[in-house]
Protein backbone atom coordinates (compact mmCIF):
# COMPACT_ATOMS: atom_id res chain seq x y z
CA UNK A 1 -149.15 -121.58 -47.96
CA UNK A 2 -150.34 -124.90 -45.63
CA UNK A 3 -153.05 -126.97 -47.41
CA UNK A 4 -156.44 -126.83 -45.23
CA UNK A 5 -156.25 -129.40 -43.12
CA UNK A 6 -159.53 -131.61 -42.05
CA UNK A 7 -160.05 -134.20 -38.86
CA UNK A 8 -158.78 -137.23 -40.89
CA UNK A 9 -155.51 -135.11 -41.93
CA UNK A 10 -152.34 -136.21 -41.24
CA UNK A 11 -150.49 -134.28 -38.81
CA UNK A 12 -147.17 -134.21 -41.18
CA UNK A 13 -146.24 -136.18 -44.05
CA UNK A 14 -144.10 -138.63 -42.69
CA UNK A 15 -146.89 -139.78 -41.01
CA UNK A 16 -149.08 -139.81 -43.88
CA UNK A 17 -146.64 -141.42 -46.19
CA UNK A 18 -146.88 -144.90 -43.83
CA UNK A 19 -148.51 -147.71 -44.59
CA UNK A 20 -152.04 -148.07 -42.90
CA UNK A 21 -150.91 -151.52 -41.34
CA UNK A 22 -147.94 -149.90 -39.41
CA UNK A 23 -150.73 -146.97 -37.68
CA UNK A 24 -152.23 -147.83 -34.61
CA UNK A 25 -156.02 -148.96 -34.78
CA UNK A 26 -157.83 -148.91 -32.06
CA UNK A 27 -159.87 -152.29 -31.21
CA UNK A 28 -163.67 -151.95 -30.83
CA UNK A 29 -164.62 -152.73 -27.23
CA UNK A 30 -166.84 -156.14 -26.26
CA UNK A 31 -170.55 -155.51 -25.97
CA UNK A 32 -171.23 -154.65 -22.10
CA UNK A 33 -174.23 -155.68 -20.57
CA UNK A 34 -176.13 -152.63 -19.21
CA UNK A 35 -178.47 -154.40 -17.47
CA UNK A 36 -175.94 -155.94 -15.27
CA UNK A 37 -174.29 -152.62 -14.88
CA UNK A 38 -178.25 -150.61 -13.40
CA UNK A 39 -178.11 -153.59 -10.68
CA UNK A 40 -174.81 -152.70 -9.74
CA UNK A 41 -176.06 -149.05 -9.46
CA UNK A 42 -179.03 -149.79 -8.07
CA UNK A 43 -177.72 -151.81 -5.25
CA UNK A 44 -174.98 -149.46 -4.23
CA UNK A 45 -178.29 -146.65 -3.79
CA UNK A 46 -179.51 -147.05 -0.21
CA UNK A 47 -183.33 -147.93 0.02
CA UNK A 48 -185.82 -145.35 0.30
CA UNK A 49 -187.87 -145.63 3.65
CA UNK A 50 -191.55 -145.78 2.25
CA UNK A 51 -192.14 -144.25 6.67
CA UNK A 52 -190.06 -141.10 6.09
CA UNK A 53 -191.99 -137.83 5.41
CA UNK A 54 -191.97 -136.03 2.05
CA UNK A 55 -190.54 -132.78 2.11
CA UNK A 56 -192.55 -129.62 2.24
CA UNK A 57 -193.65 -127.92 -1.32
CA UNK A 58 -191.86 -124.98 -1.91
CA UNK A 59 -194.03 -121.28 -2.33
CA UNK A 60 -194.27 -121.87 -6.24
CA UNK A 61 -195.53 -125.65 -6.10
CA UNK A 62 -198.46 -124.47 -3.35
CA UNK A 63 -199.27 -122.14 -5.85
CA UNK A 64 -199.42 -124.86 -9.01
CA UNK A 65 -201.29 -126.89 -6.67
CA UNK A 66 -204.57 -124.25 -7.21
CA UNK A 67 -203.05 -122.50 -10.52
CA UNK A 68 -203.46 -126.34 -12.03
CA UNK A 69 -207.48 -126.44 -11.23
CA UNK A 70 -207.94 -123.65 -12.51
CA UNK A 71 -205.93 -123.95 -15.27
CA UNK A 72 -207.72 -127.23 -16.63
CA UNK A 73 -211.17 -125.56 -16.08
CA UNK A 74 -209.88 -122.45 -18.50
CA UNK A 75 -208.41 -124.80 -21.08
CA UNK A 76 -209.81 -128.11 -20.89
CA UNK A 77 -208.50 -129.18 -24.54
CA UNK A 78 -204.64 -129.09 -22.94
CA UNK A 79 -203.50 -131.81 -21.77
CA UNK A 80 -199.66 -131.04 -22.02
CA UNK A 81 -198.02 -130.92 -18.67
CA UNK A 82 -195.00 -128.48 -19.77
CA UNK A 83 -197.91 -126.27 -21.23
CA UNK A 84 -199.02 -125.64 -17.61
CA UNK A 85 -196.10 -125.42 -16.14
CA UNK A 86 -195.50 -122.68 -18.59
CA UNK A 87 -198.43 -120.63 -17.64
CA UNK A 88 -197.29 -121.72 -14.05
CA UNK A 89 -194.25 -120.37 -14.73
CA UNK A 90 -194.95 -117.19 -16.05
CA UNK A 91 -198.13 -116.16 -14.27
CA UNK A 92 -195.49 -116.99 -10.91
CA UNK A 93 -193.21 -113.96 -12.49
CA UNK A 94 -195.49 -111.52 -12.97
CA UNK A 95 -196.71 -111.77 -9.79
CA UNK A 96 -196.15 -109.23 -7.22
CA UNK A 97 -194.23 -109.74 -3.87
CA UNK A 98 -197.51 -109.29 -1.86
CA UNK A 99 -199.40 -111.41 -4.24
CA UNK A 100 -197.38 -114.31 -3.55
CA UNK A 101 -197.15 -113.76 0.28
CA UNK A 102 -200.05 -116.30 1.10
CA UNK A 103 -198.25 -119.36 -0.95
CA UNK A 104 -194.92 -118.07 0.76
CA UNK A 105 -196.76 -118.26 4.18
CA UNK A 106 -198.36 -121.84 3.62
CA UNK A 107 -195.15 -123.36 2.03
CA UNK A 108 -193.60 -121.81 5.74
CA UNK A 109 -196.47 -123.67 7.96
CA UNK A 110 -195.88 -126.86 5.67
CA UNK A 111 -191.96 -126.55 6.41
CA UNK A 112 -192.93 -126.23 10.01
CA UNK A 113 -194.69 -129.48 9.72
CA UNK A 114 -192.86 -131.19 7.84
CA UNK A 115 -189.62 -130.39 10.48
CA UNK A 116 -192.05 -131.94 13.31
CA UNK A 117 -192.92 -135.07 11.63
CA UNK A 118 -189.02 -135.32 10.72
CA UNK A 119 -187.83 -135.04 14.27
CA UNK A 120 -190.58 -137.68 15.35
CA UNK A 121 -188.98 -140.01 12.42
CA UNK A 122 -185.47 -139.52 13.43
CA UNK A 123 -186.56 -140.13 17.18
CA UNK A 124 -188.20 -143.87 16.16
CA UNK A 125 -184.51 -144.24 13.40
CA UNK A 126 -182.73 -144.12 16.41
């Protein structure tokens, strides 16, 4: 029968039998500067245009738009964002296909203008 053998176990006894001096011990690394290493990050990121048009909501945010006011005027004690998004959430799946229709349709004419403003924008990039 083999002994149970845990993490710090020795992976034969040769190896165990050694003096600690003689095993390999790994250095601790110098202290890195993170601060140094977010600019680095930061300035390889290319700048956001502050001009360029935000993209279109999809069909579940137009409806959290108008689930959220109404929402907060149900339960005006909760202040927790997750616990609307939650409700969001679930009132969003037990919706029915034809229910959802008009916040599929917006989202669709907010697409639409959002894929007009972006062709203006690329027109002045260029």
């Amino acid at each position: 029968m083999t002994g149970a053998r845990g993490k710090g176990a020795a992976k034969n006894k040769a190896e165990a039998l050694k003096p600690t001096e003689d095993r390999k011990v790994g250095k601790r690394k110098a202290p890195v500067d993170k601060s140094s290493i977010r600019k680095a990050k930061k300035e390889r990121r290319a700048k956001k245009d502050p001009n360029k048009p935000k993209r279109p909501p999809s069909a579940f945010f137009v409806f959290l738009e108008e689930f959220r006011a109404t929402f907060k005027k149900e339960n005006p004690n909760v202040k927790a964002v997750s616990a609307v998004g939650k409700a969001a959430g679930q009132r969003w799946k037990s919706m029915s296909e034809e229910e959802k229709r008009p916040y599929e349709a917006k989202a669709e004419k907010r697409k639409a203008d959002y894929e007009k403003q972006m062709k203006i924008y690329n027109k002045q990039q260029d």
